[in-house]
C-alpha atoms as a PDB file:
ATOM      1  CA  UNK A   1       6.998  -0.691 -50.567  1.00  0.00           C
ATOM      2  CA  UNK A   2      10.633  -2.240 -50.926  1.00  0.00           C
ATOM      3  CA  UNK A   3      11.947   0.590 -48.855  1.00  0.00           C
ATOM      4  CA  UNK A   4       9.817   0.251 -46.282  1.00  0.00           C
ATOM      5  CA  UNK A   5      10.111  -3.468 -46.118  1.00  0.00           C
ATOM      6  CA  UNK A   6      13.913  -1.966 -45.579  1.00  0.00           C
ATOM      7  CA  UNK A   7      13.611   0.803 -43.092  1.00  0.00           C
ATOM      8  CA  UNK A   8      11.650  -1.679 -41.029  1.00  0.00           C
ATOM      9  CA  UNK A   9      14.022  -4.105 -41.189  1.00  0.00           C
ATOM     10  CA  UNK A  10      16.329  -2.250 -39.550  1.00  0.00           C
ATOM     11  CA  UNK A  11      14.089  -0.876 -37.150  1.00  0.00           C
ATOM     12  CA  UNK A  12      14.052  -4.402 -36.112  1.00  0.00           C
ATOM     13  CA  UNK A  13      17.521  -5.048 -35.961  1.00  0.00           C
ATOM     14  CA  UNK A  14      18.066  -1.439 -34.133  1.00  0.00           C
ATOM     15  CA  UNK A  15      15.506  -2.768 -31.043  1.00  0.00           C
ATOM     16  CA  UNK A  16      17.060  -5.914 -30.868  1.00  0.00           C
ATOM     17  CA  UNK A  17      20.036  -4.442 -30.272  1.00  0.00           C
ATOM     18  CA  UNK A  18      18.228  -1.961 -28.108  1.00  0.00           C
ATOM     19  CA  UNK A  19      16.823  -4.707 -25.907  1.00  0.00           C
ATOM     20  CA  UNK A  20      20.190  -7.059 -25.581  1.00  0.00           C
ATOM     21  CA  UNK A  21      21.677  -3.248 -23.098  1.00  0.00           C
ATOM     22  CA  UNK A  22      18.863  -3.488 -21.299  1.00  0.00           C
ATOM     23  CA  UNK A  23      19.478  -4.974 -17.673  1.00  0.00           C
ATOM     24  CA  UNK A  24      17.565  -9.139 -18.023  1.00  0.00           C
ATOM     25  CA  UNK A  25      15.899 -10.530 -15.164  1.00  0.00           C
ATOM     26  CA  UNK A  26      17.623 -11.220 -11.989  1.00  0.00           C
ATOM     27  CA  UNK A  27      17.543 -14.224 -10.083  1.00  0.00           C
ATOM     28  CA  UNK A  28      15.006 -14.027  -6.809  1.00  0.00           C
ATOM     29  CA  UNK A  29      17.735 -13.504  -3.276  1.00  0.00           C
ATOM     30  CA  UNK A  30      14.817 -15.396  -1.430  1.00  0.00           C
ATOM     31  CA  UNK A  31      16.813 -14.924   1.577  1.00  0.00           C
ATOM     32  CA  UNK A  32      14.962 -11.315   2.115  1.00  0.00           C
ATOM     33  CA  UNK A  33      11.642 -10.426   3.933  1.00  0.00           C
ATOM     34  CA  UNK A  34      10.482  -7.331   1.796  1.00  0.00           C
ATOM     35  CA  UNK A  35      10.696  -6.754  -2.057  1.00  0.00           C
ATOM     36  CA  UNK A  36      10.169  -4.698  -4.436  1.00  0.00           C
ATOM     37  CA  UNK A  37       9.055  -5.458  -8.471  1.00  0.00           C
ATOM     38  CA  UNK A  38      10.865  -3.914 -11.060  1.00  0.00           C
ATOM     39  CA  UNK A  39       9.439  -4.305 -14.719  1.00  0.00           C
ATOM     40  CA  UNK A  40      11.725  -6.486 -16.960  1.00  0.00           C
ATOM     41  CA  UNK A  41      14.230  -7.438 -14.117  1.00  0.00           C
ATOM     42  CA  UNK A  42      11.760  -9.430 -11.316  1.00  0.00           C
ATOM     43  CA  UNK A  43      11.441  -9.441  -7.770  1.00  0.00           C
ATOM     44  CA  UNK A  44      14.612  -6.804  -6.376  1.00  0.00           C
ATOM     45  CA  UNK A  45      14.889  -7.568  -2.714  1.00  0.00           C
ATOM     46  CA  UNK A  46      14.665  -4.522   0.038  1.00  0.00           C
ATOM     47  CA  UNK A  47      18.226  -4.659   1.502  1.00  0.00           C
ATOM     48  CA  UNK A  48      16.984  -2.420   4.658  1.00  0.00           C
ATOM     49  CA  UNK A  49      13.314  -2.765   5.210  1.00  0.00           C
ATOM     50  CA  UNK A  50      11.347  -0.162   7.124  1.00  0.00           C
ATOM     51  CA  UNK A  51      12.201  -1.118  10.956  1.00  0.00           C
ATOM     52  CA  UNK A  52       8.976   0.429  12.390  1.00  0.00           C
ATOM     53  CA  UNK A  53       6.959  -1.830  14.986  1.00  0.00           C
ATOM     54  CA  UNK A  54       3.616  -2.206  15.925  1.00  0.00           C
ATOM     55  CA  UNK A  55       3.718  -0.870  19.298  1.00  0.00           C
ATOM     56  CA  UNK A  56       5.295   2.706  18.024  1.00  0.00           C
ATOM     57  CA  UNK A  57       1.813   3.063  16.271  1.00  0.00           C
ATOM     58  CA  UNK A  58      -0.745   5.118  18.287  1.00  0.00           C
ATOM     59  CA  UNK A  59      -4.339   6.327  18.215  1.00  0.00           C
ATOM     60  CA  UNK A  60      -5.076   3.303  15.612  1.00  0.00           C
ATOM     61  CA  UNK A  61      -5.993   0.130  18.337  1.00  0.00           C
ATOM     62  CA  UNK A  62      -8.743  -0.929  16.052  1.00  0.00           C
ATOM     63  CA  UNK A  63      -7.216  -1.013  12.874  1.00  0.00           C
ATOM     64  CA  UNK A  64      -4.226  -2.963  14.193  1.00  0.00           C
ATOM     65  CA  UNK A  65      -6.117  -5.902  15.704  1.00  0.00           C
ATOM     66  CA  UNK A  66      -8.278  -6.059  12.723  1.00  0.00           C
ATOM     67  CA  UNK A  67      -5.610  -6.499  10.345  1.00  0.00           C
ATOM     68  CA  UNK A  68      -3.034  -8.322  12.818  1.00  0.00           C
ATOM     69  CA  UNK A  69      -5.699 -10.526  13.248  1.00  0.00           C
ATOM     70  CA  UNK A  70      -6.032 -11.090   9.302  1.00  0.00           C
ATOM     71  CA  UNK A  71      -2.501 -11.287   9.124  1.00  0.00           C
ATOM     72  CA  UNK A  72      -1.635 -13.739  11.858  1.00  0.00           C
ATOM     73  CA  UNK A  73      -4.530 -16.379   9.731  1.00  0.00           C
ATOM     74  CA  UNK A  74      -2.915 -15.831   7.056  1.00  0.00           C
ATOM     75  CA  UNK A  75       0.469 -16.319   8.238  1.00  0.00           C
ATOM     76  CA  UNK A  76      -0.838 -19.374  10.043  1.00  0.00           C
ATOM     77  CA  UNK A  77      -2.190 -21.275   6.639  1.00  0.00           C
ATOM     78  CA  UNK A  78      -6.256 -20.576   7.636  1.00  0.00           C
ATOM     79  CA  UNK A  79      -8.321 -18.691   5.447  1.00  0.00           C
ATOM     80  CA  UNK A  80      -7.875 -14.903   5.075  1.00  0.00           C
ATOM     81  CA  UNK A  81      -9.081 -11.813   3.233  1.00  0.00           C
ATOM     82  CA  UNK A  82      -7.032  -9.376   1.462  1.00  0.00           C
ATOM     83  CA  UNK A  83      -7.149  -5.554   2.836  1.00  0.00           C
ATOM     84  CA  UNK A  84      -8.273  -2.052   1.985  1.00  0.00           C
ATOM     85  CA  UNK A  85      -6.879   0.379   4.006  1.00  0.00           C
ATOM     86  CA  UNK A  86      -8.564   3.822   3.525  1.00  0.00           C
ATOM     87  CA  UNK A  87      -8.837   7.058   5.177  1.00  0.00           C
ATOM     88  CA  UNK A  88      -6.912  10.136   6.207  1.00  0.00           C
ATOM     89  CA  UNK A  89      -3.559  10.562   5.006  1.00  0.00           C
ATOM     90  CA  UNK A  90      -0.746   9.977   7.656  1.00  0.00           C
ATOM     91  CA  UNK A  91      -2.601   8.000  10.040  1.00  0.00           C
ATOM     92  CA  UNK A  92      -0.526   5.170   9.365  1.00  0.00           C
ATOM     93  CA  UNK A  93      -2.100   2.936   6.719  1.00  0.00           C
ATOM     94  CA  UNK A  94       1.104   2.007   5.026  1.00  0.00           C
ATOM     95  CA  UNK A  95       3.208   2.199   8.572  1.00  0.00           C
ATOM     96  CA  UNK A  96       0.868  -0.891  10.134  1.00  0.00           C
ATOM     97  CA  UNK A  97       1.606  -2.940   7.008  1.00  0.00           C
ATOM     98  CA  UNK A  98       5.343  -2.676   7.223  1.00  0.00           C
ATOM     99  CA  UNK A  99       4.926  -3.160  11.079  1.00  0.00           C
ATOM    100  CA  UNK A 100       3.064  -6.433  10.738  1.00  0.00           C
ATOM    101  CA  UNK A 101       5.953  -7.662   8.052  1.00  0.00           C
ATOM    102  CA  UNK A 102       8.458  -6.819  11.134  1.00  0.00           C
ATOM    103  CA  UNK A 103       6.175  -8.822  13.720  1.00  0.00           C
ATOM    104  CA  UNK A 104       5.740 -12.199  11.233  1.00  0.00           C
ATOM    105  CA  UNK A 105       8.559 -12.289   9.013  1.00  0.00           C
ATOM    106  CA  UNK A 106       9.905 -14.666  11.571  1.00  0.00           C
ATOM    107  CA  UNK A 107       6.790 -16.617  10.520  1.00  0.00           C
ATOM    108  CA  UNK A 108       7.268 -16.755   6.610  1.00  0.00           C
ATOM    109  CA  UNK A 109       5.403 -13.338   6.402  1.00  0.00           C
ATOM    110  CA  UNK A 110       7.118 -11.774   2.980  1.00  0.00           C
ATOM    111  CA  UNK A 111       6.216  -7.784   1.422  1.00  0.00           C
ATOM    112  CA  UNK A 112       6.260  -7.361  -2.293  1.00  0.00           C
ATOM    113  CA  UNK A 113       5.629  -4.071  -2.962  1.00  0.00           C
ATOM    114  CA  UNK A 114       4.120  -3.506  -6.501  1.00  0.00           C
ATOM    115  CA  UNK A 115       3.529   0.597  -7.987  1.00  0.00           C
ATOM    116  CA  UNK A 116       0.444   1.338  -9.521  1.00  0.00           C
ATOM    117  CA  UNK A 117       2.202   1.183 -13.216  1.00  0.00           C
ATOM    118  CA  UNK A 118       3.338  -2.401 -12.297  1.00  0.00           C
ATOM    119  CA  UNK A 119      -0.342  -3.845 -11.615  1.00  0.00           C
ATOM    120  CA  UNK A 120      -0.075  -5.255 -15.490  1.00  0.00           C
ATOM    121  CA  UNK A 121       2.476  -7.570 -14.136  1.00  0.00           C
ATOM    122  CA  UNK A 122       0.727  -9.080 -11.503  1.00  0.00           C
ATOM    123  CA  UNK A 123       0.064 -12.635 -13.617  1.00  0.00           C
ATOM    124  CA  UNK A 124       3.888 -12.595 -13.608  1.00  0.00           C
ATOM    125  CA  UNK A 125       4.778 -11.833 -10.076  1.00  0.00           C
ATOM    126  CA  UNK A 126       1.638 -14.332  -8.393  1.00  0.00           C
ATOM    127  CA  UNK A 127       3.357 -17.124 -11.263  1.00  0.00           C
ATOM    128  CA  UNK A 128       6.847 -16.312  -9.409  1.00  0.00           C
ATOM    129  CA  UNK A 129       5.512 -16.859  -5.946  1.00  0.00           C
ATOM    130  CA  UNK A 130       3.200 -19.897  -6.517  1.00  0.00           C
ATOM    131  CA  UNK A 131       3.918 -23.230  -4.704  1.00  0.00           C
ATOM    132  CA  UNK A 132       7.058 -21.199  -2.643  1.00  0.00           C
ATOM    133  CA  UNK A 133       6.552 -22.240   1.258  1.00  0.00           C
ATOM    134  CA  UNK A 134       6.430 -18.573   2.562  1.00  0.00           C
ATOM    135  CA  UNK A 135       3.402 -16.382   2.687  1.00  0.00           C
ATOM    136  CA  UNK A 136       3.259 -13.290   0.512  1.00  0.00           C
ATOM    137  CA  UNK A 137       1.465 -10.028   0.757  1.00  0.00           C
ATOM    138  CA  UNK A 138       1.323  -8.095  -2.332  1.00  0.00           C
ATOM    139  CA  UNK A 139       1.466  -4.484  -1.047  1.00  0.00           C
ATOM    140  CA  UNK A 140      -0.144  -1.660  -3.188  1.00  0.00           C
ATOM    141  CA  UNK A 141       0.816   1.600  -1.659  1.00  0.00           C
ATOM    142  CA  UNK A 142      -1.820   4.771  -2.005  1.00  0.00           C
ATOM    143  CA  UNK A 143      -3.636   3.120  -4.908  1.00  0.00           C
ATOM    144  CA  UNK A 144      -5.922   4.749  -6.970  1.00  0.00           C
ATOM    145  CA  UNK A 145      -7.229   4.933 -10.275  1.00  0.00           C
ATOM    146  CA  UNK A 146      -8.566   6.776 -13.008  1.00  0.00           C
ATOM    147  CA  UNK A 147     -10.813   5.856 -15.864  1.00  0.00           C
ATOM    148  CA  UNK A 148      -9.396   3.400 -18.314  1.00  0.00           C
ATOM    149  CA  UNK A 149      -5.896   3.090 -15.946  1.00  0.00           C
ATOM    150  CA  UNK A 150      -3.633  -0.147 -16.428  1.00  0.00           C
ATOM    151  CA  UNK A 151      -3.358  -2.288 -14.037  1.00  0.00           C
ATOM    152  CA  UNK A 152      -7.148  -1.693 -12.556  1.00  0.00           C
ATOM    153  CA  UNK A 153      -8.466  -4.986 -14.576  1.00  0.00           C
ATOM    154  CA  UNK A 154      -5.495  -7.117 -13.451  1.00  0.00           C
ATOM    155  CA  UNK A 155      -5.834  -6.294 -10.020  1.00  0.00           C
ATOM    156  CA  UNK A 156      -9.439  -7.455 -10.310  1.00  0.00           C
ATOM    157  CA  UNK A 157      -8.221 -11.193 -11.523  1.00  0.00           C
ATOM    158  CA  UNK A 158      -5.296 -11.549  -8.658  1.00  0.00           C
ATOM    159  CA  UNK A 159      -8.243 -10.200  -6.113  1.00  0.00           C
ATOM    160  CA  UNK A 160     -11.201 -12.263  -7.246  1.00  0.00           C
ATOM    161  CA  UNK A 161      -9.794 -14.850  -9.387  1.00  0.00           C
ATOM    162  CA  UNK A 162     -10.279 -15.583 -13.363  1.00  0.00           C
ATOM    163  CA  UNK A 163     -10.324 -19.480 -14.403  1.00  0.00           C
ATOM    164  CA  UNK A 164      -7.754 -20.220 -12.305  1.00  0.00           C
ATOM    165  CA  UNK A 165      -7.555 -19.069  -8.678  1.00  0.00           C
ATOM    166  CA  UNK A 166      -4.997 -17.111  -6.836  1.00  0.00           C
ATOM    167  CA  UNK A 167      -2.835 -19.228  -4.798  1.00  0.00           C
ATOM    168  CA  UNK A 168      -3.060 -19.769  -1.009  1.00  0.00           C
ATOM    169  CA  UNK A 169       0.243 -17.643  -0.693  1.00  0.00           C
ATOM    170  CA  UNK A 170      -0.820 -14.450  -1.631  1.00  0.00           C
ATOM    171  CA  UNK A 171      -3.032 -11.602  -0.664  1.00  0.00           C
ATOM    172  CA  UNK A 172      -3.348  -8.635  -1.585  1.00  0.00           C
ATOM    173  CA  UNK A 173      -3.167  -5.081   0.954  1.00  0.00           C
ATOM    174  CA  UNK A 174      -3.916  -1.577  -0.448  1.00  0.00           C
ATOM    175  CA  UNK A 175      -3.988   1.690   1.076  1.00  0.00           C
ATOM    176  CA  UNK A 176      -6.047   4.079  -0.590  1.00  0.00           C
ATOM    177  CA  UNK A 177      -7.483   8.138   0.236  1.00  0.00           C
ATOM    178  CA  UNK A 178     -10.191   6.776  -1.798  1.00  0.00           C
ATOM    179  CA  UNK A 179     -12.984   4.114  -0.573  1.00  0.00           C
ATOM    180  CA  UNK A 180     -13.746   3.035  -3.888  1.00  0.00           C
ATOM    181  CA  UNK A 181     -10.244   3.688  -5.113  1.00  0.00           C
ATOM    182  CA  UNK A 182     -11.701   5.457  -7.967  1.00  0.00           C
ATOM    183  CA  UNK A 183     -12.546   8.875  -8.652  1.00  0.00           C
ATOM    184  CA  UNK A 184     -16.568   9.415  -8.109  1.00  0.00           C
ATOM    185  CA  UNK A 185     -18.324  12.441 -10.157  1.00  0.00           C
ATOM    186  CA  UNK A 186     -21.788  14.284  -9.509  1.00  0.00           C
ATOM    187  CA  UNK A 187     -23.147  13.460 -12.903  1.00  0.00           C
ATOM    188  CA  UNK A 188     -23.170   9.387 -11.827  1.00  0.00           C
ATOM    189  CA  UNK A 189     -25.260   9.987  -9.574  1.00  0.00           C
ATOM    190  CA  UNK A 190     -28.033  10.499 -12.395  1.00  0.00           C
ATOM    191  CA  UNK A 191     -27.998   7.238 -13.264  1.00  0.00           C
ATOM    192  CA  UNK A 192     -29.263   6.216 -10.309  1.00  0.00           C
ATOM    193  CA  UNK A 193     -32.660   4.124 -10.992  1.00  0.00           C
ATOM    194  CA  UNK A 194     -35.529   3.944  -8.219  1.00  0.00           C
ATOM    195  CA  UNK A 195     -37.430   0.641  -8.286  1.00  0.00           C
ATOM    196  CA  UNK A 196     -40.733   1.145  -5.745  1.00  0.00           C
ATOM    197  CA  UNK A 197     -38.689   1.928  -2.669  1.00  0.00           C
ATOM    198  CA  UNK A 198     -35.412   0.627  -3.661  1.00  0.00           C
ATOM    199  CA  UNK A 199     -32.359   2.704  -5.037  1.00  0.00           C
ATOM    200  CA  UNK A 200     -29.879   1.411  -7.450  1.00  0.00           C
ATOM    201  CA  UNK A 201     -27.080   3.175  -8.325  1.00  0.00           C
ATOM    202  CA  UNK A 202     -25.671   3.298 -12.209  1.00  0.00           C
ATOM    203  CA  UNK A 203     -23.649   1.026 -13.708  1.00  0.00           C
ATOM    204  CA  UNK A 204     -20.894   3.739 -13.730  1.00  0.00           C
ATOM    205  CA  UNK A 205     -20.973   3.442  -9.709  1.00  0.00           C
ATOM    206  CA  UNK A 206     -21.587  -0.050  -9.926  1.00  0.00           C
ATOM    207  CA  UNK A 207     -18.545  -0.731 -11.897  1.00  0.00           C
ATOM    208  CA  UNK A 208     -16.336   1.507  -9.836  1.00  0.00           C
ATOM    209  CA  UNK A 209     -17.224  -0.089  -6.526  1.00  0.00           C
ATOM    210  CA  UNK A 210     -16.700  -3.717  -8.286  1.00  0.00           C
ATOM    211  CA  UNK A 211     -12.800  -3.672  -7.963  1.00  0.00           C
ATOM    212  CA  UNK A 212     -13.098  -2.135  -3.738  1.00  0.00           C
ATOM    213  CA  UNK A 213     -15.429  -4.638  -3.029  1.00  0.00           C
ATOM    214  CA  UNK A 214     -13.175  -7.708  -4.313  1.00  0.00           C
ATOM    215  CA  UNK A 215     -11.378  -6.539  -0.850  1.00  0.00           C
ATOM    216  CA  UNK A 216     -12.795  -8.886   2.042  1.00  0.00           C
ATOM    217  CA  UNK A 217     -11.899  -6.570   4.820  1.00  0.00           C
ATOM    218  CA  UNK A 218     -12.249  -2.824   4.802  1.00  0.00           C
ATOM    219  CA  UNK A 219     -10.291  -0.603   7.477  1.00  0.00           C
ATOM    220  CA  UNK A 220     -10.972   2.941   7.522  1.00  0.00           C
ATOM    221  CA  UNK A 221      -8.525   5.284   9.036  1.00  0.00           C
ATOM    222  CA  UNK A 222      -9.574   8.755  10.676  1.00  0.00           C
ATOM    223  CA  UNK A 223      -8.275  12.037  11.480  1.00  0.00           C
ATOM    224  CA  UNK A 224      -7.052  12.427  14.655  1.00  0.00           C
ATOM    225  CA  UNK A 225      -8.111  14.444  17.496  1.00  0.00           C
ATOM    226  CA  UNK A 226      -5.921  16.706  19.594  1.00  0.00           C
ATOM    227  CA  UNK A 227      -5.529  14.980  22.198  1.00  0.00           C
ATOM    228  CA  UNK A 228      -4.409  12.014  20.253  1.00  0.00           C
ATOM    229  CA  UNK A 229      -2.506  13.570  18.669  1.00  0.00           C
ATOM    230  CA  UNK A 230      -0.274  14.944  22.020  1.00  0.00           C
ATOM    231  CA  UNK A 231       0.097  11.565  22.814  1.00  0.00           C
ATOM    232  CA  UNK A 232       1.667  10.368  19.516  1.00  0.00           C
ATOM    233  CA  UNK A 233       3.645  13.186  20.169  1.00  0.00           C
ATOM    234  CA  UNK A 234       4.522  12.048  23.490  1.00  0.00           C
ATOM    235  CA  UNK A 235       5.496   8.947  22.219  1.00  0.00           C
ATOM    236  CA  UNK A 236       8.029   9.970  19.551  1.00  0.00           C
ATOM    237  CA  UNK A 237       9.660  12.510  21.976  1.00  0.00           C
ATOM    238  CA  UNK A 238       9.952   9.384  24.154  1.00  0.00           C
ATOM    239  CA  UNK A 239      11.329   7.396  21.309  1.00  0.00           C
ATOM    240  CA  UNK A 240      13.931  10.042  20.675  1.00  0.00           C
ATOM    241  CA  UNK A 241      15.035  10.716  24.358  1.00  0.00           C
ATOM    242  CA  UNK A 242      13.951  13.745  24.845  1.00  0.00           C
ATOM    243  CA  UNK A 243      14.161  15.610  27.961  1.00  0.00           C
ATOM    244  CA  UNK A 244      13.831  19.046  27.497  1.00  0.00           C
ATOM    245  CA  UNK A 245      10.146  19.317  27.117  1.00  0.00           C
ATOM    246  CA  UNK A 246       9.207  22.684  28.122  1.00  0.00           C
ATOM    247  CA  UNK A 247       6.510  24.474  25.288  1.00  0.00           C
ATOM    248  CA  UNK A 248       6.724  20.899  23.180  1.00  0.00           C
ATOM    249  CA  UNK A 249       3.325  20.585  23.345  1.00  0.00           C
ATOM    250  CA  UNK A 250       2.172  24.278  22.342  1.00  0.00           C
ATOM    251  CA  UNK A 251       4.605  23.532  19.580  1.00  0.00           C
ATOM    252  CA  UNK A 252       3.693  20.688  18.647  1.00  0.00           C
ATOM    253  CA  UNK A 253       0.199  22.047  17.959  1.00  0.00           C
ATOM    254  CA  UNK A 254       1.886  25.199  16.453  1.00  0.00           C
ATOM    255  CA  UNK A 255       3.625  22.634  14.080  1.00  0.00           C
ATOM    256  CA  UNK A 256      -0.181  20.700  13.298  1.00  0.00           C
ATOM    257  CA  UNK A 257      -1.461  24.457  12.689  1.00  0.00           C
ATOM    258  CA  UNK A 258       1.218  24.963   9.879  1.00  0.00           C
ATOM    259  CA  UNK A 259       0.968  21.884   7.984  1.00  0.00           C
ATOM    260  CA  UNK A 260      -2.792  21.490   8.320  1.00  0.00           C
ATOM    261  CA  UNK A 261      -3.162  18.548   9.565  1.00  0.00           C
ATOM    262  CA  UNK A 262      -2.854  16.480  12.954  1.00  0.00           C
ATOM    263  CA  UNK A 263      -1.870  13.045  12.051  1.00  0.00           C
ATOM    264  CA  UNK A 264       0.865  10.180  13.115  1.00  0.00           C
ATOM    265  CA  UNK A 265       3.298  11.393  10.611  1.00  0.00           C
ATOM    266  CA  UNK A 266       3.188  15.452  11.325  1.00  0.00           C
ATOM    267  CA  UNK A 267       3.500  14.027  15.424  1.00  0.00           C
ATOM    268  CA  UNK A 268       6.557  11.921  14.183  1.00  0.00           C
ATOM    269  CA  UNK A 269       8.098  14.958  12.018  1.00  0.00           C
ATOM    270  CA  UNK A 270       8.130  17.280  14.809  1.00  0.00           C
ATOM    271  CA  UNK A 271       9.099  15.405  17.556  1.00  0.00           C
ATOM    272  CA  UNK A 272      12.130  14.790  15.053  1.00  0.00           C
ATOM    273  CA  UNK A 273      12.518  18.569  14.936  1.00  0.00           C
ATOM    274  CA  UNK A 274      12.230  18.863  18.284  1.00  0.00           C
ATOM    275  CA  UNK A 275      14.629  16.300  19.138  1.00  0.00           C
ATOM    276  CA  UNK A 276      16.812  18.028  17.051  1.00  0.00           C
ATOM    277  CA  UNK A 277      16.978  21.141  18.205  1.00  0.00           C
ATOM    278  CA  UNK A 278      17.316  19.725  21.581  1.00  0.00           C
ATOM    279  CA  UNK A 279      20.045  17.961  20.831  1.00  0.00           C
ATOM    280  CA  UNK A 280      22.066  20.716  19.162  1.00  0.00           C
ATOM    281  CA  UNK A 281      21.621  22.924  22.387  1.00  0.00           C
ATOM    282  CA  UNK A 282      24.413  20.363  23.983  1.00  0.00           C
END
């Protein structure tokens, strides 16, 4: 027992040590518009934020006002709802919310972005923010979760409150592939119970559509169509100054063809290639 009373002693003294190397918490450069957290160190500002605007989005009208429209209440001190953004990958979920940070930061609009494994924090980071004069969206990037996952009950208190409620400053926006941001299995779907005509699901279902539906407004994103898709396409070619044009489009469905998909971000990766290529022929 004495020796063990010893080794741990020194196992103490070793992580004390251990800790004093490791990097302490910085002081907040609240001169920036778009942060990042970083566990044990604090709010790291974004020293060149994403410079995409609204009006290089395409083939998403609805989505934008909807959320614009969230924003711009928020931004203006009336009440608003934090955001799920779901749906097909590429269509822009996380583009619009880095867009609307470049329309409103003027405004006091601020982006902390927070990673999945950093949810456990989130008492910390709203405690950081609170009473600060700016508004701040708490941006959780292609969220999901499994069973059991950190971070799933935390988000829960920030989005729906606990004793105390979540400050006026804050909101939360999530893009997700997943509606109910969980993973949802065939054998649930037996615990469904029929009362005379009514259905109601399990509380396995029940609890997993508990943390999407602390999310006041839900946006769904969808795949595009071709012809959407040409004019995204269009627009990027524009964007890069593109002038020889001949056999874009057939390539740019070519190019759709390969990767599988016809989204915003395969239209902005070719027109990239394509603008490339052009460019080199000079």
């Amino acid at each position: 027992m004495k020796d063990f009373d010893t080794v741990l002693a020194r196992a103490e003294k070793l992580l004390e040590r251990f800790e004093r190397l490791l990097p302490g918490e910085i002081e907040t450069d609240w001169e920036g518009t778009a942060y990042r957290w970083v566990a044990k160190r604090g709010l790291v500002r974004v020293i060149h934020p994403h410079a995409i605007q609204m009006e290089n989005l395409n083939g998403i009208e609805m989505q934008k006002r909807l959320v614009e429209d969230n924003t711009r209440q928020f931004v203006k001190g009336h009440p608003a709802n934090n955001v799920l953004l779901t749906g097909a990958r590429g269509t822009g979920k996380s583009s619009l919310v880095k867009a609307l940070l470049n329309r409103y930061s003027s405004e006091g609009l601020r982006l902390i972005e927070v990673e999945k494994k950093d949810l456990v924090d989130l008492a910390d980071i709203v405690e950081k923010i609170m009473g600060r004069p700016e508004k701040f969206v708490l941006f959780c990037d292609d969220l999901s979760f499994d069973q059991e996952e950190g971070g799933y009950r935390e988000l829960k208190v920030v989005l729906d409150g606990s004793v105390s409620t979540a400050p006026d400053n804050v909101l939360v926006y999530a893009t997700s592939n997943r509606r109910h941001l969980m993973p949802e299995f065939m054998q649930e779907n037996l615990e469904t119970r029929y009362l005379g005509d009514e259905i109601h699901p399990g509380e396995t279902v029940e609890e997993k559509i508990s943390l999407s539906e602390r999310f006041g407004l839900w946006v769904s994103f969808h795949p595009f169509d071709q012809g959407e898709y040409l004019k995204i396409v269009d627009h990027w070619l524009d964007h890069f100054q593109v002038k020889g044009r001949r056999g874009a489009r057939k390539a740019a469905l070519q190019w759709a063809l390969n990767r599988g998909s016809r989204s915003g971000r395969v239209a902005w990766q070719f027109a990239r290639d394509w603008a490339g290529r052009e460019a080199a022929k000079v």
